[in-house]
Each structure stands twice: as structure tokens, then as C-alpha cells.
PDB file of N, CA and C in Angstrom:
ATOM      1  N   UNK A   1      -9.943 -15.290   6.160  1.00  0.00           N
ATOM      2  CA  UNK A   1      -9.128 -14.107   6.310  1.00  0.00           C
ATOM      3  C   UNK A   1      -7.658 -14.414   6.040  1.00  0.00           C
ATOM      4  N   UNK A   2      -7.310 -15.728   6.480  1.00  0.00           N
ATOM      5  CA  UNK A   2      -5.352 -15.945   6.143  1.00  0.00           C
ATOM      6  C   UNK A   2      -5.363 -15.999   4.890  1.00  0.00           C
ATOM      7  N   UNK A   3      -6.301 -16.793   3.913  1.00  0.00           N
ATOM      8  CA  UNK A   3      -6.536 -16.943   2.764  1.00  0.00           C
ATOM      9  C   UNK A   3      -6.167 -15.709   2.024  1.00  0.00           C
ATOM     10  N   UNK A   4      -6.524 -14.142   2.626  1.00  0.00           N
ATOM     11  CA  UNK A   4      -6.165 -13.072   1.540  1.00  0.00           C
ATOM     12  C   UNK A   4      -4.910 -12.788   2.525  1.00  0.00           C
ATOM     13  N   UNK A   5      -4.334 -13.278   3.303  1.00  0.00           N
ATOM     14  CA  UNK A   5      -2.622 -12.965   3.546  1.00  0.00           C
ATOM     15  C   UNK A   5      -1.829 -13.480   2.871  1.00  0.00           C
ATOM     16  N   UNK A   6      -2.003 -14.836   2.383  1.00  0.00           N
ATOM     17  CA  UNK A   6      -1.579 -15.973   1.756  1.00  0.00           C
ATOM     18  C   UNK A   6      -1.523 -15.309   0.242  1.00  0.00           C
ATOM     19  N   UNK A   7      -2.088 -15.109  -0.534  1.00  0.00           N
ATOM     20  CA  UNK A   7      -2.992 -14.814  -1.476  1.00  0.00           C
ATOM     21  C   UNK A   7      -1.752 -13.315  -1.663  1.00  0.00           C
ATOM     22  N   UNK A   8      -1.927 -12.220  -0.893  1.00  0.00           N
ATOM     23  CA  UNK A   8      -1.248 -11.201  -1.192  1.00  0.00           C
ATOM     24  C   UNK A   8       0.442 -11.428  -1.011  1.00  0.00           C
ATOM     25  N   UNK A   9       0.639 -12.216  -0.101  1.00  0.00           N
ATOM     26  CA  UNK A   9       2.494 -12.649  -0.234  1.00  0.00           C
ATOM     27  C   UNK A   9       2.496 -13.353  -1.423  1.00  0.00           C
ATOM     28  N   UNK A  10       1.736 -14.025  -1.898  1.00  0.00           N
ATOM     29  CA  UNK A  10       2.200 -14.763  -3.171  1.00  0.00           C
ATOM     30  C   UNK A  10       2.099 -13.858  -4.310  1.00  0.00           C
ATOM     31  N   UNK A  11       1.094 -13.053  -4.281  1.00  0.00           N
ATOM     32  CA  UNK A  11       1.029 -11.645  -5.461  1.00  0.00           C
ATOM     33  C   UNK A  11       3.010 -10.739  -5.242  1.00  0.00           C
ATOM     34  N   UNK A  12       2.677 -10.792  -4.309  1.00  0.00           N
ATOM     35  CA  UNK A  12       3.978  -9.636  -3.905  1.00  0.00           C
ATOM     36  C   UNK A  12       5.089 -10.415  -4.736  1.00  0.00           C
ATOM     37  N   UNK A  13       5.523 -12.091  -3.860  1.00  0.00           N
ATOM     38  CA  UNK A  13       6.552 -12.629  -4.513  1.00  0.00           C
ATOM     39  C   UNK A  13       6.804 -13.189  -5.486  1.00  0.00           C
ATOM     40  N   UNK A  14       5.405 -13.028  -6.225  1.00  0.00           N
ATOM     41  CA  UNK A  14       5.684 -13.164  -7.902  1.00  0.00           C
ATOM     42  C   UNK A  14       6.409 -11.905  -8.610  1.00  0.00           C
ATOM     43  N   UNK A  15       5.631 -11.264  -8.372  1.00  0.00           N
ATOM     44  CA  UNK A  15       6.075  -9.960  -8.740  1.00  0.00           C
ATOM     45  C   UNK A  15       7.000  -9.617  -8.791  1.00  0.00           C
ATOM     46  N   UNK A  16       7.666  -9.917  -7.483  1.00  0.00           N
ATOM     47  CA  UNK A  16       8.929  -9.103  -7.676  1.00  0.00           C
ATOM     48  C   UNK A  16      10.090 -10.804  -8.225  1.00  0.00           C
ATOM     49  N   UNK A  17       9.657 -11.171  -8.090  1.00  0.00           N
ATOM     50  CA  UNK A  17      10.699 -12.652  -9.258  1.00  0.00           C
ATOM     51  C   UNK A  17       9.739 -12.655 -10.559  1.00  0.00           C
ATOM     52  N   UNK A  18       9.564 -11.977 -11.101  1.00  0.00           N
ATOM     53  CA  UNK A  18       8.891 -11.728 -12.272  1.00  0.00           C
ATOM     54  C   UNK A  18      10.195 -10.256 -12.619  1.00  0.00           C
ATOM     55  N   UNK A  19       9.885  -9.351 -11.410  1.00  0.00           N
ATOM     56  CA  UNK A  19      11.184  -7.853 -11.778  1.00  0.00           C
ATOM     57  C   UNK A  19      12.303  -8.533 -12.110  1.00  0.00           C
ATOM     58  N   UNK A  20      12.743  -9.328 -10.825  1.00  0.00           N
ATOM     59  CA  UNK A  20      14.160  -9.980 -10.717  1.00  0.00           C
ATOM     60  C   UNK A  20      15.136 -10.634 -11.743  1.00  0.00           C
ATOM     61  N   UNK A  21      14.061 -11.832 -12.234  1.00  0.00           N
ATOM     62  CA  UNK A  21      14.535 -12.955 -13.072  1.00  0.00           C
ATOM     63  C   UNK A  21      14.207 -12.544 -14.909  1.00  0.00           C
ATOM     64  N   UNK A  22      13.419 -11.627 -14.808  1.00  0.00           N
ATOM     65  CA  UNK A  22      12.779 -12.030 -16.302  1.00  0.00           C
ATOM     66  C   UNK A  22      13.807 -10.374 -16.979  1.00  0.00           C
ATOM     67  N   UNK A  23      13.864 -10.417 -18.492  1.00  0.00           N
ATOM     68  CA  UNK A  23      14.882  -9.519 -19.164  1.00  0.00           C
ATOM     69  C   UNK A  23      13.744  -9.146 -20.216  1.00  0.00           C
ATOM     70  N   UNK A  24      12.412  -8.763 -20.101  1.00  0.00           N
ATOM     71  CA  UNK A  24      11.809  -8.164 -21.411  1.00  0.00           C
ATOM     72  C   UNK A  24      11.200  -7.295 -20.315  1.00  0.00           C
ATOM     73  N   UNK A  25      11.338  -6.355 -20.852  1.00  0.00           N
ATOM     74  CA  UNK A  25      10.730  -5.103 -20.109  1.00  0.00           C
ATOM     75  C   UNK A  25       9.336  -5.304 -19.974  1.00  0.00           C
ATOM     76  N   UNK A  26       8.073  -5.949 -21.338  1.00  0.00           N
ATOM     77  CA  UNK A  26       7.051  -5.902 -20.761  1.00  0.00           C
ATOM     78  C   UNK A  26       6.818  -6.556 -19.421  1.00  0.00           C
ATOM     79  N   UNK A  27       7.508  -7.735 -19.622  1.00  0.00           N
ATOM     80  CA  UNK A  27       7.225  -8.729 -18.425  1.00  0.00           C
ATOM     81  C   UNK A  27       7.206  -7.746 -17.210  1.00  0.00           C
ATOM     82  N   UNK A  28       9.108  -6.468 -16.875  1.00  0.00           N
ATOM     83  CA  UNK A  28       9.381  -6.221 -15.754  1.00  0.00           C
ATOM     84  C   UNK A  28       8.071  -5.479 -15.212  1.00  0.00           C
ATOM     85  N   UNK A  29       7.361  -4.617 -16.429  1.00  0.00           N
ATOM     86  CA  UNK A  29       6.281  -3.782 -15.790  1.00  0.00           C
ATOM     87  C   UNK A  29       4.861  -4.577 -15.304  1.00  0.00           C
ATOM     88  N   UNK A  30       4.918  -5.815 -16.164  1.00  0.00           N
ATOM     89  CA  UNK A  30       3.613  -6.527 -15.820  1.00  0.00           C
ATOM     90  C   UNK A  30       3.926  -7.465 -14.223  1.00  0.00           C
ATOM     91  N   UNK A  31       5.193  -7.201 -13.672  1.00  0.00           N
ATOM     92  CA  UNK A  31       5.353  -7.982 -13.042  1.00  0.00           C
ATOM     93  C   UNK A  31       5.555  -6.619 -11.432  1.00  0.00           C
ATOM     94  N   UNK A  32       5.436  -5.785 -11.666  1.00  0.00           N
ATOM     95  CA  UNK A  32       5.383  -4.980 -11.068  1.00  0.00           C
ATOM     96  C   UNK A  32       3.978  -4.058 -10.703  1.00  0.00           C
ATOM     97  N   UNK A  33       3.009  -4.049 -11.946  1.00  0.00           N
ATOM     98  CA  UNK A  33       1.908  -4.380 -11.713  1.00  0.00           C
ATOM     99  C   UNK A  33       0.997  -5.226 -10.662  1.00  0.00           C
ATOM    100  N   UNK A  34       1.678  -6.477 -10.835  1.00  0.00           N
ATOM    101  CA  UNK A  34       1.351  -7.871 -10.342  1.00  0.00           C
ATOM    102  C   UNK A  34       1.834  -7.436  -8.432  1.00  0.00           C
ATOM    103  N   UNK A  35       2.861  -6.776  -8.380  1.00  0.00           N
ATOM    104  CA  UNK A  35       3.509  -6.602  -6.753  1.00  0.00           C
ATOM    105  C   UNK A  35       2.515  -5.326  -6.177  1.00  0.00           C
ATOM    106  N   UNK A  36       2.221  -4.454  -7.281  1.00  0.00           N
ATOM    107  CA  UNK A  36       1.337  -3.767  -6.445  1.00  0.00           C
ATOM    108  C   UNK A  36      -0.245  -4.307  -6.092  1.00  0.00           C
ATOM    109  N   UNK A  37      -0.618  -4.911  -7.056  1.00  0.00           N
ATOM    110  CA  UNK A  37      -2.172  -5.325  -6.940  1.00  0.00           C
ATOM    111  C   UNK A  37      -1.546  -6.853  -5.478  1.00  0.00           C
ATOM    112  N   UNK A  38      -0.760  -7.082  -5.477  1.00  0.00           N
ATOM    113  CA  UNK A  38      -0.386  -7.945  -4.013  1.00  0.00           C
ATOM    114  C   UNK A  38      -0.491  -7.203  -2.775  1.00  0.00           C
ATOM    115  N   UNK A  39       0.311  -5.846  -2.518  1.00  0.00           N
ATOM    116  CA  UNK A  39       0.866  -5.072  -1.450  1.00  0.00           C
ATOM    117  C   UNK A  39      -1.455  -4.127  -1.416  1.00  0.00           C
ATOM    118  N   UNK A  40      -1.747  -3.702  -2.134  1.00  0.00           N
ATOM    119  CA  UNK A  40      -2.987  -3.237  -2.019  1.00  0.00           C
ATOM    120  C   UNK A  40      -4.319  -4.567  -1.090  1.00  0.00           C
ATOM    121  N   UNK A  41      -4.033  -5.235  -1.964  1.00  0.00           N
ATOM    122  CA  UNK A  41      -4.520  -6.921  -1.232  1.00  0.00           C
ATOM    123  C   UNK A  41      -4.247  -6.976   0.340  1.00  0.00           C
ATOM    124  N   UNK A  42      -2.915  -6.178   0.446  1.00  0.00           N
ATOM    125  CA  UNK A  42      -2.348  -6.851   1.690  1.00  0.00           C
ATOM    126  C   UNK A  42      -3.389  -5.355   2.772  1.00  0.00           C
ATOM    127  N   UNK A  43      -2.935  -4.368   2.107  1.00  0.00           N
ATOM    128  CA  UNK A  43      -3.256  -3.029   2.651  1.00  0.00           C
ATOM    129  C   UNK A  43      -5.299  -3.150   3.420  1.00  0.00           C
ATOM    130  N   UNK A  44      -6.074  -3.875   1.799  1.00  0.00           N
ATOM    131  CA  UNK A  44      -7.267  -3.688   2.416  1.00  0.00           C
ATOM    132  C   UNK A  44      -7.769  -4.946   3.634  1.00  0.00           C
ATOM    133  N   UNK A  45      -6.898  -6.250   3.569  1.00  0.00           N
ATOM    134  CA  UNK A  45      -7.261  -7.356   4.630  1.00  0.00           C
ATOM    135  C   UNK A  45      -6.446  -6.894   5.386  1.00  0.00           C
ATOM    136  N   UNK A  46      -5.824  -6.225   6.223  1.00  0.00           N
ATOM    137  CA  UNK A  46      -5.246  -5.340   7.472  1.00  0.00           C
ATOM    138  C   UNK A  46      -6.364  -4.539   8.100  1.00  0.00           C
ATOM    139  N   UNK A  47      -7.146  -3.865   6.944  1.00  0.00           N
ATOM    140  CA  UNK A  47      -8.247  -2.982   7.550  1.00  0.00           C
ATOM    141  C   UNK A  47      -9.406  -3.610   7.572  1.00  0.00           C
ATOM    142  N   UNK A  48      -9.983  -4.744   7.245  1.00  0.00           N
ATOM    143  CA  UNK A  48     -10.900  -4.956   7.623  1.00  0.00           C
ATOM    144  C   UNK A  48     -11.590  -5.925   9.466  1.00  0.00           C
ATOM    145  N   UNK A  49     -12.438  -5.776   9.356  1.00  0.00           N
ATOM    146  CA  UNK A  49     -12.568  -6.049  10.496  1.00  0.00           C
ATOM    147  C   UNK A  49     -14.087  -7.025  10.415  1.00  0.00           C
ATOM    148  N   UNK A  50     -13.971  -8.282  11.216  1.00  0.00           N
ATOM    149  CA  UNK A  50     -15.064  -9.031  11.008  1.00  0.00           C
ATOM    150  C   UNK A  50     -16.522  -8.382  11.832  1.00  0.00           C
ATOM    151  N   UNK A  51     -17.136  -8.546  10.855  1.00  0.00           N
ATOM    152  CA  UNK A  51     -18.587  -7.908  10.924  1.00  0.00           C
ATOM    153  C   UNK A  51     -18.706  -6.226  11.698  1.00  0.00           C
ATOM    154  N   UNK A  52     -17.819  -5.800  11.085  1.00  0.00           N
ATOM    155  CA  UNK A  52     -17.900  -4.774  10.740  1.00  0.00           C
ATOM    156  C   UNK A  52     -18.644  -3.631   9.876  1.00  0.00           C
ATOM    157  N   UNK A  53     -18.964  -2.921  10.296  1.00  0.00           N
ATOM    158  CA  UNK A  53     -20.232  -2.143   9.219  1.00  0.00           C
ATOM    159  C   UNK A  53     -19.580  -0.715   9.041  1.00  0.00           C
ATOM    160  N   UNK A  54     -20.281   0.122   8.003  1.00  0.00           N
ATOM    161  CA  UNK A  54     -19.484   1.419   7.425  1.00  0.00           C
ATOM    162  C   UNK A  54     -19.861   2.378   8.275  1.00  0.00           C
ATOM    163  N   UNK A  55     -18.210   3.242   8.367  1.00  0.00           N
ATOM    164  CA  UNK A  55     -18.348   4.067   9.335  1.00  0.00           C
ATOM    165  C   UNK A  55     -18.922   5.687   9.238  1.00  0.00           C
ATOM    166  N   UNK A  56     -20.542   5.033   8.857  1.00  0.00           N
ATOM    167  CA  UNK A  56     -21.141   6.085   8.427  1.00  0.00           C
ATOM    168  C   UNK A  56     -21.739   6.648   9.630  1.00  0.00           C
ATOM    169  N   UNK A  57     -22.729   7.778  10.195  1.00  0.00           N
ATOM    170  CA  UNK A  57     -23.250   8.370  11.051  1.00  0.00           C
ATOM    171  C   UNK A  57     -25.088   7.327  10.858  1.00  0.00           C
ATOM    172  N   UNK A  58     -25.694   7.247  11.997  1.00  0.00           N
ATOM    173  CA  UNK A  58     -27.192   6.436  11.813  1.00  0.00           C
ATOM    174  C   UNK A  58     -27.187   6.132  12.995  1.00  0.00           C
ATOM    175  N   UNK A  59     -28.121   6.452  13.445  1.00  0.00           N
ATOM    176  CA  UNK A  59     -29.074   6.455  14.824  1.00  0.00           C
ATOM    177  C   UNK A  59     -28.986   5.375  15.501  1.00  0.00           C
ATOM    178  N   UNK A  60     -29.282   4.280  14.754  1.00  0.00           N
ATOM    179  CA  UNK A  60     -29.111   2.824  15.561  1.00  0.00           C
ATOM    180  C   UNK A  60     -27.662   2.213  15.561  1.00  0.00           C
ATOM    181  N   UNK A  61     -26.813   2.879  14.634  1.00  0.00           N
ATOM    182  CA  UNK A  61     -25.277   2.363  15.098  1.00  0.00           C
ATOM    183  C   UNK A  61     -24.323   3.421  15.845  1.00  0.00           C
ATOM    184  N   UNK A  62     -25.057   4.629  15.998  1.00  0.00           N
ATOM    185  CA  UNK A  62     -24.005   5.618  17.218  1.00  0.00           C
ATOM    186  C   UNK A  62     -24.558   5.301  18.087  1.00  0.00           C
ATOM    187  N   UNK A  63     -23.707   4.664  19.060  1.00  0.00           N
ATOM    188  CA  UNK A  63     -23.999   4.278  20.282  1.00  0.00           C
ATOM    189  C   UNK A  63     -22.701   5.457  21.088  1.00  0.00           C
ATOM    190  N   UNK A  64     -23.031   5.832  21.835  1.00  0.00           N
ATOM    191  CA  UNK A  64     -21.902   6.817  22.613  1.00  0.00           C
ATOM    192  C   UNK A  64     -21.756   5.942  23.588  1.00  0.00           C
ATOM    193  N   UNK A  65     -22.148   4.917  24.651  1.00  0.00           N
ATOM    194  CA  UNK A  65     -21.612   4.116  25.333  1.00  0.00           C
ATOM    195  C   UNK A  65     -21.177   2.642  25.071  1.00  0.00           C
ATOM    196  N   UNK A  66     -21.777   2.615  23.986  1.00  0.00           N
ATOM    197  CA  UNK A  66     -21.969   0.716  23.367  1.00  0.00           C
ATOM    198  C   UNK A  66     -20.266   0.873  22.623  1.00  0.00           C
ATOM    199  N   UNK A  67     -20.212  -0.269  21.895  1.00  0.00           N
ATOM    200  CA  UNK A  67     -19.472  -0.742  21.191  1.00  0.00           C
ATOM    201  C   UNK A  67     -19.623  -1.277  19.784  1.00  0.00           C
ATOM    202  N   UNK A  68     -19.593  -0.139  18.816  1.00  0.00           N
ATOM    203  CA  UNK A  68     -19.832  -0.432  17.245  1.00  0.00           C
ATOM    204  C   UNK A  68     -19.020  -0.647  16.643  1.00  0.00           C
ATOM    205  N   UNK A  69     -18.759  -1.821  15.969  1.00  0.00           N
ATOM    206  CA  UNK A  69     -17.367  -2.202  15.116  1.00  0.00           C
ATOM    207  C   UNK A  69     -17.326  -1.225  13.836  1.00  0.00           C
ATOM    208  N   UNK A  70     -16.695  -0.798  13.385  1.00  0.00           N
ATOM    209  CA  UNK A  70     -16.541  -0.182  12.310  1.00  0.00           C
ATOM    210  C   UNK A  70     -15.714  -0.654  11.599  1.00  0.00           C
ATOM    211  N   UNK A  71     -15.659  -0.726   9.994  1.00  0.00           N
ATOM    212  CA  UNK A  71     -13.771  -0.961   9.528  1.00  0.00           C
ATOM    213  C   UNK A  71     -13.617   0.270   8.907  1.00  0.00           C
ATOM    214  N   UNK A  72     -12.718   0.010   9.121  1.00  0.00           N
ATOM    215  CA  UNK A  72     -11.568   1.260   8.749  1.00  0.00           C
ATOM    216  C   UNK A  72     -11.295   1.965   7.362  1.00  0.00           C
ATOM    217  N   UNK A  73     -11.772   3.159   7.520  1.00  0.00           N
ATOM    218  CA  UNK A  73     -11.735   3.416   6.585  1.00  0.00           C
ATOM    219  C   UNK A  73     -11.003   4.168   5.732  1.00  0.00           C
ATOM    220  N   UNK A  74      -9.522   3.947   6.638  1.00  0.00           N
ATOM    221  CA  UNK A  74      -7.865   4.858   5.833  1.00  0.00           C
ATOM    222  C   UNK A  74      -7.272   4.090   4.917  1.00  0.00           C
ATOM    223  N   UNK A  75      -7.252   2.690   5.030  1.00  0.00           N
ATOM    224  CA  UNK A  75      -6.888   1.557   4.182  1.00  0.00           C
ATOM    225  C   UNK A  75      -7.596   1.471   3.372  1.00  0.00           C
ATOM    226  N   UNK A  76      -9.134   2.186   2.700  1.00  0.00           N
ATOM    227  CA  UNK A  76      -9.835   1.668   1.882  1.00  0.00           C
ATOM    228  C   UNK A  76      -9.076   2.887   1.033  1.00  0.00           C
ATOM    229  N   UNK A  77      -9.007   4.095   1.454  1.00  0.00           N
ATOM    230  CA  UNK A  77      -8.786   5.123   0.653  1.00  0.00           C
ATOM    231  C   UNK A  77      -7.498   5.067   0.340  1.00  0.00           C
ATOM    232  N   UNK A  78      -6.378   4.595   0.945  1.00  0.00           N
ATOM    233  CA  UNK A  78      -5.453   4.590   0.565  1.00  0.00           C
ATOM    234  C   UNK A  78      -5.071   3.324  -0.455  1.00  0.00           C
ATOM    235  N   UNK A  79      -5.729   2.356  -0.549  1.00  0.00           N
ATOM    236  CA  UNK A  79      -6.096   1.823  -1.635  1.00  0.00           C
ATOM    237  C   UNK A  79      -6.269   2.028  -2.785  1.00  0.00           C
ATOM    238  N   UNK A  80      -7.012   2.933  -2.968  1.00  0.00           N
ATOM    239  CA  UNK A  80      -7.703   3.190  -3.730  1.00  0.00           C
ATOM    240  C   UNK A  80      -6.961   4.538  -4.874  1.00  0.00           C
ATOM    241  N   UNK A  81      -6.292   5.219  -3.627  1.00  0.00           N
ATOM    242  CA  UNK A  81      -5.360   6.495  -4.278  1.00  0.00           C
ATOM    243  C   UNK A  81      -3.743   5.203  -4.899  1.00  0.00           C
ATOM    244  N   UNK A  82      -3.925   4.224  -4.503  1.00  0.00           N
ATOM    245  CA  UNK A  82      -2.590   3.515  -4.619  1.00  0.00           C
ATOM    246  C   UNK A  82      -3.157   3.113  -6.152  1.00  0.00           C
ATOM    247  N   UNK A  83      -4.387   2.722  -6.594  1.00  0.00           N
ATOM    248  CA  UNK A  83      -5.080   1.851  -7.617  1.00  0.00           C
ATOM    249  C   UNK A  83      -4.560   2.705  -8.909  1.00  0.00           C
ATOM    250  N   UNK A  84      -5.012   4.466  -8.147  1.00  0.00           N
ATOM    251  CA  UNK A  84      -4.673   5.293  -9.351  1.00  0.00           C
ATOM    252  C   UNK A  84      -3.466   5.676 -10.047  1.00  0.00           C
ATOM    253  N   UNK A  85      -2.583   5.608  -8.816  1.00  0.00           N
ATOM    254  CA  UNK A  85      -1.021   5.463  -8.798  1.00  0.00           C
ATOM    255  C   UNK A  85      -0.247   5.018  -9.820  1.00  0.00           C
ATOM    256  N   UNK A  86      -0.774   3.529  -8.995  1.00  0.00           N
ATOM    257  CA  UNK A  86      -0.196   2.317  -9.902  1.00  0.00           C
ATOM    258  C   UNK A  86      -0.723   2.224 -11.325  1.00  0.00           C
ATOM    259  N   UNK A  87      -2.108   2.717 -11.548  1.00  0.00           N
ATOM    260  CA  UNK A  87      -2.360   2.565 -13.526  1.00  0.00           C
ATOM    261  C   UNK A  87      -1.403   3.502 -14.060  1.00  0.00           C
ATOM    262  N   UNK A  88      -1.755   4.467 -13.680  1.00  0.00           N
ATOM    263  CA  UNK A  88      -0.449   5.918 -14.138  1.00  0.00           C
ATOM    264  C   UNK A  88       0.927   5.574 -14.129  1.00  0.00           C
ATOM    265  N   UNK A  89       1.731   4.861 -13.393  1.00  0.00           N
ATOM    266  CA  UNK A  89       3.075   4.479 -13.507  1.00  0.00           C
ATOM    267  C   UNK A  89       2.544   3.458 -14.146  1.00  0.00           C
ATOM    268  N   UNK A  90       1.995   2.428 -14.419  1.00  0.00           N
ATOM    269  CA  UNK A  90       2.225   1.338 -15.558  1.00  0.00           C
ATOM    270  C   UNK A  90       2.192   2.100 -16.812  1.00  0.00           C
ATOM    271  N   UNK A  91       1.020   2.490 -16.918  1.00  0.00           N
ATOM    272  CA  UNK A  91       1.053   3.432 -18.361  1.00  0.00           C
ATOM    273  C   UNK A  91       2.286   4.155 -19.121  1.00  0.00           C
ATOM    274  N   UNK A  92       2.644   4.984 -17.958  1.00  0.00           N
ATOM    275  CA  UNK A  92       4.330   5.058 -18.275  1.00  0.00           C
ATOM    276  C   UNK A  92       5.291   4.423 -18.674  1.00  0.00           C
ATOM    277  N   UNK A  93       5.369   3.358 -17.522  1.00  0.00           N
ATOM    278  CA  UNK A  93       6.401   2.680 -17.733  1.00  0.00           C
ATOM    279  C   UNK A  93       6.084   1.908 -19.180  1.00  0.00           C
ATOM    280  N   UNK A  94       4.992   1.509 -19.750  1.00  0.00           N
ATOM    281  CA  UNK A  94       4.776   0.796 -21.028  1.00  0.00           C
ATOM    282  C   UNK A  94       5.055   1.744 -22.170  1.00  0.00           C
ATOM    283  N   UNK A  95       4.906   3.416 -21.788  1.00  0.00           N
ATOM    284  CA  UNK A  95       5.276   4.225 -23.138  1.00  0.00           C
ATOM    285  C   UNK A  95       6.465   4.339 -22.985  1.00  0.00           C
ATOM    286  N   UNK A  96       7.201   4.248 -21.775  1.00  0.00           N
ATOM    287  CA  UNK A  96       8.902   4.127 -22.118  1.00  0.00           C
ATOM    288  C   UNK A  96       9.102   3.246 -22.641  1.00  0.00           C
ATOM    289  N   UNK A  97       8.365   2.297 -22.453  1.00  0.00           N
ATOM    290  CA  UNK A  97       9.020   0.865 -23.029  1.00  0.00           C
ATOM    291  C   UNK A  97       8.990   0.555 -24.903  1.00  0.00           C
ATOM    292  N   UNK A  98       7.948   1.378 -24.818  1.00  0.00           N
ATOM    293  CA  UNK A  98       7.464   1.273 -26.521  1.00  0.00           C
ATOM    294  C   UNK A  98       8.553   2.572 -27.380  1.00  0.00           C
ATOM    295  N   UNK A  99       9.046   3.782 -26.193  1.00  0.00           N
ATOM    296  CA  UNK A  99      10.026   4.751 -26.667  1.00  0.00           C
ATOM    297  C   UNK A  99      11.693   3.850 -26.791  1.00  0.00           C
ATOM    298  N   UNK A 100      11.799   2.984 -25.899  1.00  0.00           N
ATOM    299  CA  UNK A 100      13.084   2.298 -25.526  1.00  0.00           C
ATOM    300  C   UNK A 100      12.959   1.467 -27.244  1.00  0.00           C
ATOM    301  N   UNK A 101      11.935   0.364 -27.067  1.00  0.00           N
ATOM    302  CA  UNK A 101      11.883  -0.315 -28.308  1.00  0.00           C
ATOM    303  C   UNK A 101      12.448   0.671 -29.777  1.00  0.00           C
ATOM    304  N   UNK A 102      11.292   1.839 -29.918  1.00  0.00           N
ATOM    305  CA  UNK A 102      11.440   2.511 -31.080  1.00  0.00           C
ATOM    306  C   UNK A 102      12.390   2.893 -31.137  1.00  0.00           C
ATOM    307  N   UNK A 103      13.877   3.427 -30.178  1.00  0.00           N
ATOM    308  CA  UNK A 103      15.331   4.170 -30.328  1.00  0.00           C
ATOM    309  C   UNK A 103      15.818   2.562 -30.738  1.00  0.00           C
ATOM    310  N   UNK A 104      16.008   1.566 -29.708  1.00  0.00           N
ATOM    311  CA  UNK A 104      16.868   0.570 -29.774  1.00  0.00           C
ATOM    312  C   UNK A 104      16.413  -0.573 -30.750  1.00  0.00           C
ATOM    313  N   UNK A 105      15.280  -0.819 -31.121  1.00  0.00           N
ATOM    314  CA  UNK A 105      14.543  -1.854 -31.869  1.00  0.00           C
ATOM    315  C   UNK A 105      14.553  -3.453 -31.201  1.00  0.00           C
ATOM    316  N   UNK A 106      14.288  -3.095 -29.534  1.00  0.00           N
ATOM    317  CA  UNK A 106      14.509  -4.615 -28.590  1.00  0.00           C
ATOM    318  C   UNK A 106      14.156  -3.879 -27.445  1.00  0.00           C
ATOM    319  N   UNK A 107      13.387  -5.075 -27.141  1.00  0.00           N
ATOM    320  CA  UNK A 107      12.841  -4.676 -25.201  1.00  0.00           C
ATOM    321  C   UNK A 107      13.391  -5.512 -24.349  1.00  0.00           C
ATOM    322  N   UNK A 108      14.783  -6.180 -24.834  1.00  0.00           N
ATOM    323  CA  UNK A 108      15.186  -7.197 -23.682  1.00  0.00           C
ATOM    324  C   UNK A 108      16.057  -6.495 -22.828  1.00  0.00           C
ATOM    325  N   UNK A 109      16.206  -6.145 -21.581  1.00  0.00           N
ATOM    326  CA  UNK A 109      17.331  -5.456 -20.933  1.00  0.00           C
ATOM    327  C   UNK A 109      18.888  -5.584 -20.999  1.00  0.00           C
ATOM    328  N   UNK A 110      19.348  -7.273 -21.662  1.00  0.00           N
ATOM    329  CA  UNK A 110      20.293  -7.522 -21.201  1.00  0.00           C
ATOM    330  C   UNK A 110      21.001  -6.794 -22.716  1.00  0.00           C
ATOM    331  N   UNK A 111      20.324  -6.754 -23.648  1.00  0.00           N
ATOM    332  CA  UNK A 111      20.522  -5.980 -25.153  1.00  0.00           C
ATOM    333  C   UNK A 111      20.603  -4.923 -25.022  1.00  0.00           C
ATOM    334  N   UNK A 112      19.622  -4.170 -24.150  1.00  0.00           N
ATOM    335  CA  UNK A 112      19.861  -2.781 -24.497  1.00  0.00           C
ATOM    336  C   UNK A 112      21.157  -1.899 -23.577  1.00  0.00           C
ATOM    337  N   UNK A 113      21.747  -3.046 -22.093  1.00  0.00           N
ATOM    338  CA  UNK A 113      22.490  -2.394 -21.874  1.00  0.00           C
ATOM    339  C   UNK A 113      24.062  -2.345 -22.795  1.00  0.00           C
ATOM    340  N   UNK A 114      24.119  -3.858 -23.576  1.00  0.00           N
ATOM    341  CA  UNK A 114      25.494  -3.388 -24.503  1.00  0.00           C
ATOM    342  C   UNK A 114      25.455  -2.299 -25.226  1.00  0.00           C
ATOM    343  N   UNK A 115      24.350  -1.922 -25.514  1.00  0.00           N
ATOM    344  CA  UNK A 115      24.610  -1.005 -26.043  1.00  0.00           C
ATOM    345  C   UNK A 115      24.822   1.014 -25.944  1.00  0.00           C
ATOM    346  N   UNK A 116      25.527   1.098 -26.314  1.00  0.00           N
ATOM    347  CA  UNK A 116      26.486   2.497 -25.821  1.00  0.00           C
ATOM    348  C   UNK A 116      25.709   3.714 -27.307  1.00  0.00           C
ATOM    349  N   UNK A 117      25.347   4.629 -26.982  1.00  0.00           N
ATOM    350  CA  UNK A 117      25.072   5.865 -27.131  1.00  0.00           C
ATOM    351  C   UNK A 117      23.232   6.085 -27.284  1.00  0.00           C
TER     352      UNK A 117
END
């Protein structure tokens, strides 16, 4: 289980020193990519729960006095609405990037800000 905590801080802090440090736009979006598929990582090992089973309705796991582990199942969905999110803003951000290229003829940031109009 630390293994996917470990695992998602290192997704996150690539990512964002991938935004930080690097000046080609594909990189900034692939590297932002990279921070969300970290922070989702982080989202679904928060919700899970060891030996845990789905929190579906069934005779032998509603117990009204017992104690049935369930995991959780707001972190899976919100996951999951994050999955769709995040393809849709990459997608974007890569057709700006291919619109930025085609006006300026360069995807490096530090180029396109000298330049004025």
C-alpha cells in the first residue's frame, strides 16, 4: 500500500519539474499529463480499503448488525470523471500547441515569448 503513495508523489513531482524546468510545450503538456495520472494514483489508494469488497447490495454481505468492509466508492468515480477530464484538456492543450507552432513556427516557450504581435 506505501508502495502506491510512493509511486504517486513521484508521478506528481515529476510532473510538475517536467512543467517547471522544461521550455517545449510538448514536454509542458506531457508533463502535466504525467501530474495528473500521479494525483488520480493518489485519489484511488486513499479509497481503498484492505479486503474490502464492492459496495454492492447481497444477502450474505448486508449484515445490519455485523461489520462489512466496503471500499469506497466516491474516489473510484471521481477518478474516473478526473480520467475524462484530463484526456480532454490534454487534447487541447496539444491543438493549441500545434495552433501556437503553425502562427509562430516553434514550440519552445522561451521563443515564443520574444516575440511581440
Amino acid at each position: 500500500m506505501i508502495f502506491n503513495y510512493i509511486t504517486s508523489v513521484i508521478l506528481i513531482v515529476l510532473g510538475l519539474y517536467t512543467v517547471c524546468a522544461k521550455r517545449n510545450l510538448i514536454k509542458i503538456v506531457l508533463g502535466l499529463g504525467i501530474t495528473d495520472y500521479g494525483i488520480n494514483l493518489l485519489i484511488v489508494s486513499i479509497g481503498y480499503n484492505n479486503g474490502g469488497t464492492a459496495p454492492i447490495y447481497a444477502a450474505d454481505l448486508f449484515n445490519i448488525g455485523g461489520t462489512a468492509a466496503f471500499v469506497d466508492p466516491i474516489p473510484q468515480a471521481l477518478t474516473l470523471t478526473s480520467i475524462v477530464i484530463g484526456a480532454c484538456v490534454d487534447a487541447m492543450a496539444l491543438s493549441l500547441v500545434i495552433m501556437i507552432n503553425k502562427r509562430y513556427k516553434s514550440i519552445d516557450a522561451n521563443e515564443i515569448r520574444r516575440l511581440k504581435g
